[in-house]
Protein backbone atom coordinates (compact mmCIF):
# COMPACT_ATOMS: atom_id res chain seq x y z
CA UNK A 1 12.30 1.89 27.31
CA UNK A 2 10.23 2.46 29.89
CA UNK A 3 11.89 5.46 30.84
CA UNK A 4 11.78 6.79 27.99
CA UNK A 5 8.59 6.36 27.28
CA UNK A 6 7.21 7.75 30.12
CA UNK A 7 9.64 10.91 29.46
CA UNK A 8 7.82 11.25 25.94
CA UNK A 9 4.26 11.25 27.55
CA UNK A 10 5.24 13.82 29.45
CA UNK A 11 6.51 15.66 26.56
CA UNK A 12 3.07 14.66 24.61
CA UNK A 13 1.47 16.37 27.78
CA UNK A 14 -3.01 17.46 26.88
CA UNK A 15 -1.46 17.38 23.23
CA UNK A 16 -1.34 13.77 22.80
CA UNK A 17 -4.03 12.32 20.16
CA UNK A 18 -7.11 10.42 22.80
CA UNK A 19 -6.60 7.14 21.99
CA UNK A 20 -3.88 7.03 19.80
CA UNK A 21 -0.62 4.23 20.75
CA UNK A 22 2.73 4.94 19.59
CA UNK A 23 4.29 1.89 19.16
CA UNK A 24 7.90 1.11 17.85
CA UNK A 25 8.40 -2.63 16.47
CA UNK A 26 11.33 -4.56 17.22
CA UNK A 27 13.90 -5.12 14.32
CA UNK A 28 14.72 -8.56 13.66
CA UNK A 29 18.09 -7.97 11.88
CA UNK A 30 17.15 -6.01 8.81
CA UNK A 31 13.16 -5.82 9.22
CA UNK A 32 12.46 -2.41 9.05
CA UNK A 33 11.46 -2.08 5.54
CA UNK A 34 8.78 -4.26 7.09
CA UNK A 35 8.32 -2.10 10.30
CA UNK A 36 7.90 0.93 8.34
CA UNK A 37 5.49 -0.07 5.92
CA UNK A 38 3.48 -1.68 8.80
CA UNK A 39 3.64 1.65 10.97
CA UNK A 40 2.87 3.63 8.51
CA UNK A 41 -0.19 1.65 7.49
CA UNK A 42 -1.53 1.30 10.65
CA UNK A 43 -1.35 5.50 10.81
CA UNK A 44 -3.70 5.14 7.53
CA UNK A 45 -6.98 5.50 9.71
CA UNK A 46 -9.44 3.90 7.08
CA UNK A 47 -6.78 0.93 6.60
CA UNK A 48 -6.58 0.42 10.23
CA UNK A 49 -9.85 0.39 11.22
CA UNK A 50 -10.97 -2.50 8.47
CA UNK A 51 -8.19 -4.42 9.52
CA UNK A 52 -9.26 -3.87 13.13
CA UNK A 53 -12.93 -4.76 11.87
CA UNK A 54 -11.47 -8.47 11.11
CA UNK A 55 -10.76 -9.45 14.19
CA UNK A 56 -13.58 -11.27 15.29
CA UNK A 57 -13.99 -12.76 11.75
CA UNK A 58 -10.37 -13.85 12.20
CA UNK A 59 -10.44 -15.12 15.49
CA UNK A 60 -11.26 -18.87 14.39
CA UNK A 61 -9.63 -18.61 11.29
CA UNK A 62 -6.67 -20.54 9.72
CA UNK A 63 -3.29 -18.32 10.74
CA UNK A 64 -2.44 -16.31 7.33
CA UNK A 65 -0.93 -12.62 7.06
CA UNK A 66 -4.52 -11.27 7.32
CA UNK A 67 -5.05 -12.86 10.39
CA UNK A 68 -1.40 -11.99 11.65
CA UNK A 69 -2.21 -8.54 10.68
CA UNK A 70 -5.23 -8.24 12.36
CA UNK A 71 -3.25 -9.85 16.14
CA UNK A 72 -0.80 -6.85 15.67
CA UNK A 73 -2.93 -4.28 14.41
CA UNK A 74 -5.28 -5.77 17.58
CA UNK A 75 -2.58 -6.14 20.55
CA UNK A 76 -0.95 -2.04 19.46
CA UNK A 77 -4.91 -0.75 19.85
CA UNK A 78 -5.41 -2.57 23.02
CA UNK A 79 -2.06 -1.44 24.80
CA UNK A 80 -3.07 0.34 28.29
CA UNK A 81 0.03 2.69 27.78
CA UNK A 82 -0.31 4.66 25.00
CA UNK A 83 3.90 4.80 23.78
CA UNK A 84 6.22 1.75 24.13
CA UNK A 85 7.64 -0.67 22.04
CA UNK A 86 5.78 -4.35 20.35
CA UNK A 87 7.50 -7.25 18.80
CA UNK A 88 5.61 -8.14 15.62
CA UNK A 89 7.71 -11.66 15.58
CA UNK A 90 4.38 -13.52 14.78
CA UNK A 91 3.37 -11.41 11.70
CA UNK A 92 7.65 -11.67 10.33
CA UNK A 93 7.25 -15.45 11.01
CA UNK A 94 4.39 -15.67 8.91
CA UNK A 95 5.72 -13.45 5.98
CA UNK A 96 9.02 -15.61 6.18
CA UNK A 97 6.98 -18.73 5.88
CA UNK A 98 4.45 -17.42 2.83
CA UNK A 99 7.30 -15.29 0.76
CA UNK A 100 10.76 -17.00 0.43
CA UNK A 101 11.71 -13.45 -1.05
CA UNK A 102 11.94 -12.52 2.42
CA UNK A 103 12.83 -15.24 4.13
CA UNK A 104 16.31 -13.81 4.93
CA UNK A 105 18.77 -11.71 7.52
CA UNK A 106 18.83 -9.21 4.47
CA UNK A 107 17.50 -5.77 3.89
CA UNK A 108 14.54 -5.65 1.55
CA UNK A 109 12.37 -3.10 -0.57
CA UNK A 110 10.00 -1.57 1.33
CA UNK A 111 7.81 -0.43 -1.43
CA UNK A 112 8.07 -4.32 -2.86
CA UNK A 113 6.75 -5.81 0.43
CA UNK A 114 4.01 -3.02 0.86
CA UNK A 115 2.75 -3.81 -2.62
CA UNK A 116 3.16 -7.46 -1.62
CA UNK A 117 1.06 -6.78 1.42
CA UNK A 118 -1.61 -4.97 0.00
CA UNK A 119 -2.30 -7.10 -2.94
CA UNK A 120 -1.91 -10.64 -0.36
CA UNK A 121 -4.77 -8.53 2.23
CA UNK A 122 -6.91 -7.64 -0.78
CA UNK A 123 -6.98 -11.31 -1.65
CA UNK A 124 -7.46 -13.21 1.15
CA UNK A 125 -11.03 -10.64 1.71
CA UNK A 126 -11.93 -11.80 -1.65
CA UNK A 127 -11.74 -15.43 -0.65
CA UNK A 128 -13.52 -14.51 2.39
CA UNK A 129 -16.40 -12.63 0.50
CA UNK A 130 -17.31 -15.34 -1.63
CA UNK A 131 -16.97 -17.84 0.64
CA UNK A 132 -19.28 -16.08 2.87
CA UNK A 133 -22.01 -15.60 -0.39
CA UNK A 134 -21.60 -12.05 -0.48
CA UNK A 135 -20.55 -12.21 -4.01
CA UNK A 136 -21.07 -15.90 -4.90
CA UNK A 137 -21.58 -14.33 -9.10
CA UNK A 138 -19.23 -11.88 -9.26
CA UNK A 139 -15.36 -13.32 -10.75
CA UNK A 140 -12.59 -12.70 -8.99
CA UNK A 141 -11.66 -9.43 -11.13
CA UNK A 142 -14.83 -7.98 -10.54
CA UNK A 143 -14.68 -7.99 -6.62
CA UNK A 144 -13.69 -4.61 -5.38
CA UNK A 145 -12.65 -4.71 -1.59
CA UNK A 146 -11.99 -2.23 1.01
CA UNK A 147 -8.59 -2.17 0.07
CA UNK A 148 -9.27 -1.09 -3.22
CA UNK A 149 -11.89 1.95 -1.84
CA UNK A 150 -8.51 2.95 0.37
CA UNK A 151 -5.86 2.88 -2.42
CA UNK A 152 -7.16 2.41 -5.87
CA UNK A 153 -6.78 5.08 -8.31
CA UNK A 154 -7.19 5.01 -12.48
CA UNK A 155 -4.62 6.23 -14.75
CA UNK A 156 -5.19 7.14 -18.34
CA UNK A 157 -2.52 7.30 -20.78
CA UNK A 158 -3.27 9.32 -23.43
CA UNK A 159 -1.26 9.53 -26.88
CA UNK A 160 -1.96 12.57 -29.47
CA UNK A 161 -1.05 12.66 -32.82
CA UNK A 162 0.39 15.76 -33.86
CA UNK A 163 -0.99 15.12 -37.51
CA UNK A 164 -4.23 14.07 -37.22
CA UNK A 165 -5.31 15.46 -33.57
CA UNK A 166 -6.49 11.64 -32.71
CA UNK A 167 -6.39 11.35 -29.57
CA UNK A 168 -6.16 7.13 -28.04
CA UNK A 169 -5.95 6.72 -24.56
CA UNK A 170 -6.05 3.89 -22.09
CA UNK A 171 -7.32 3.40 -18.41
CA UNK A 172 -4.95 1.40 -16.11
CA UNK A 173 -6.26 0.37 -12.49
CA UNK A 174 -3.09 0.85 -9.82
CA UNK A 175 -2.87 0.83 -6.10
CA UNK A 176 0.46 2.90 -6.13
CA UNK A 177 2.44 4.96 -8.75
CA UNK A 178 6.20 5.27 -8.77
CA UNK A 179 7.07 8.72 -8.92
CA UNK A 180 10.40 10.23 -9.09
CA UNK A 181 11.04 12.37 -6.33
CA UNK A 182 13.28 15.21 -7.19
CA UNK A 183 15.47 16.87 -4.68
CA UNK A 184 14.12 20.24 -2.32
CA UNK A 185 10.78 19.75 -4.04
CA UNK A 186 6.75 18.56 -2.98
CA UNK A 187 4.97 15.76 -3.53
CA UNK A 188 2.61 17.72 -5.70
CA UNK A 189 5.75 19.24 -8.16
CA UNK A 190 6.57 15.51 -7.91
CA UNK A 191 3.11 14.77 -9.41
CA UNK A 192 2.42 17.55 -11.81
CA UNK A 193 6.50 16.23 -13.39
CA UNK A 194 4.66 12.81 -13.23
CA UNK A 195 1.77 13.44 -15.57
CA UNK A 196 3.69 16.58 -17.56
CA UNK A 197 3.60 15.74 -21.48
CA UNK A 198 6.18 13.86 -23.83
CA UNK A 199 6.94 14.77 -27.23
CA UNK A 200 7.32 11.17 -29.40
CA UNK A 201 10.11 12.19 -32.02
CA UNK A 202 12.95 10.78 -34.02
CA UNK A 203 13.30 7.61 -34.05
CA UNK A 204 10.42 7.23 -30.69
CA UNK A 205 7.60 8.58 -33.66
CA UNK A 206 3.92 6.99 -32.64
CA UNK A 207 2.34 4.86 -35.11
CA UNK A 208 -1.10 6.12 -35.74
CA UNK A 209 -3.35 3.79 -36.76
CA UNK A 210 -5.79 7.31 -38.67
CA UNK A 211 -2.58 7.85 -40.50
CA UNK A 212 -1.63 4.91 -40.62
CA UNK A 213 2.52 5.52 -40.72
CA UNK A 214 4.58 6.65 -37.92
CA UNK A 215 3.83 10.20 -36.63
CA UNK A 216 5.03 13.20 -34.12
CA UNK A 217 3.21 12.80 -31.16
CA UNK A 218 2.57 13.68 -27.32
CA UNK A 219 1.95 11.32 -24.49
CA UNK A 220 0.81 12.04 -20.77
């Protein structure tokens, strides 16, 4: 590996991104849904650099995946060579121990563990930020944290009736959105097919609650 890493440098040349480490993660028999999702997060700049911001605040700190998080996000930054290869064995031991889901030799979903991930990360800063006073009022649905800034998004549904013209719609929080990716096509086509318009026919008629019977409709 070494080899080959200092091959790639070479190939990198002035071009390589100042202070930027290119780290591949060891494969523990069937981890790389888990190696992905953690490479690709720690490429998310904003992500990486909150995560990075925990360290000291972690340092003393019962072991959890935040913390475990933090040591790899922590030991890739601080590597003097800037390509090579890291075993994240402490942060798979920990998601073994905390998720029986993945507590296996087998392959798993990648999206399932990073919404796993996220949702574990933004709790464990919530428990931090009221137990440090920040938001000693607030509940636990009210706290917003920087993982929410990073990924939140709102989606409205909104049904029509084709009768009436009364429109009902509803605002859903999400940190992802499952979109089906067609074939020799863009994120963006994939997105505009995503929120494109359904008719509500047949036997799928909307009841209105204006009419109050089962109408034609359109949903997006």
């Amino acid at each position: 590996m070494g080899t080959n890493a200092s091959q790639l440098e070479k190939e990198f040349g002035t071009s390589f991104p100042p202070n930027e480490r290119y780290f591949g993660l060891v494969n523990f028999g069937n981890t790389c849904y888990c190696n992905s999702v953690l490479q690709a997060l720690f490429f998310c700049v904003p992500f990486r650099n909150n995560v990075l911001r925990c360290s000291s605040a972690t340092s003393k700190k019962k072991e959890n995946l935040l913390t475990c998080l933090v040591d790899l996000f922590s030991s890739i930054a601080s590597q003097k060579r800037r390509v090579g290869v890291y075993t994240p064995k402490k942060f798979v031991s920990r998601l073994k121990r905390e998720n029986e889901l993945f507590d296996n030799m087998q392959q798993q979903d990648a999206h399932e563990f990073l919404n796993y991930l996220l949702n574990t990360v933004a709790d464990l800063v919530t428990v931090e930020t009221k137990t440090s006073g920040a938001e000693s009022k607030a509940s636990d649905a009210s706290v917003k944290t920087w993982v929410h800034e990073i990924f939140e998004g709102v989606l409205t549904n909104e049904t029509r009736c084709l009768t009436c013209e009364t429109v009902r719609s509803k605002d859903e929080e999400f940190l992802d959105l499952s979109v089906d990716i067609q074939q020799h096509s863009s994120i963006t086509c994939c997105l505009k097919c995503f929120s494109g318009t359904e008719t509500l026919c047949s036997q799928y008629k909307y009841f209105c609650d204006t009419c109050c019977s089962k109408q034609e409709a359109t949903k997006r």
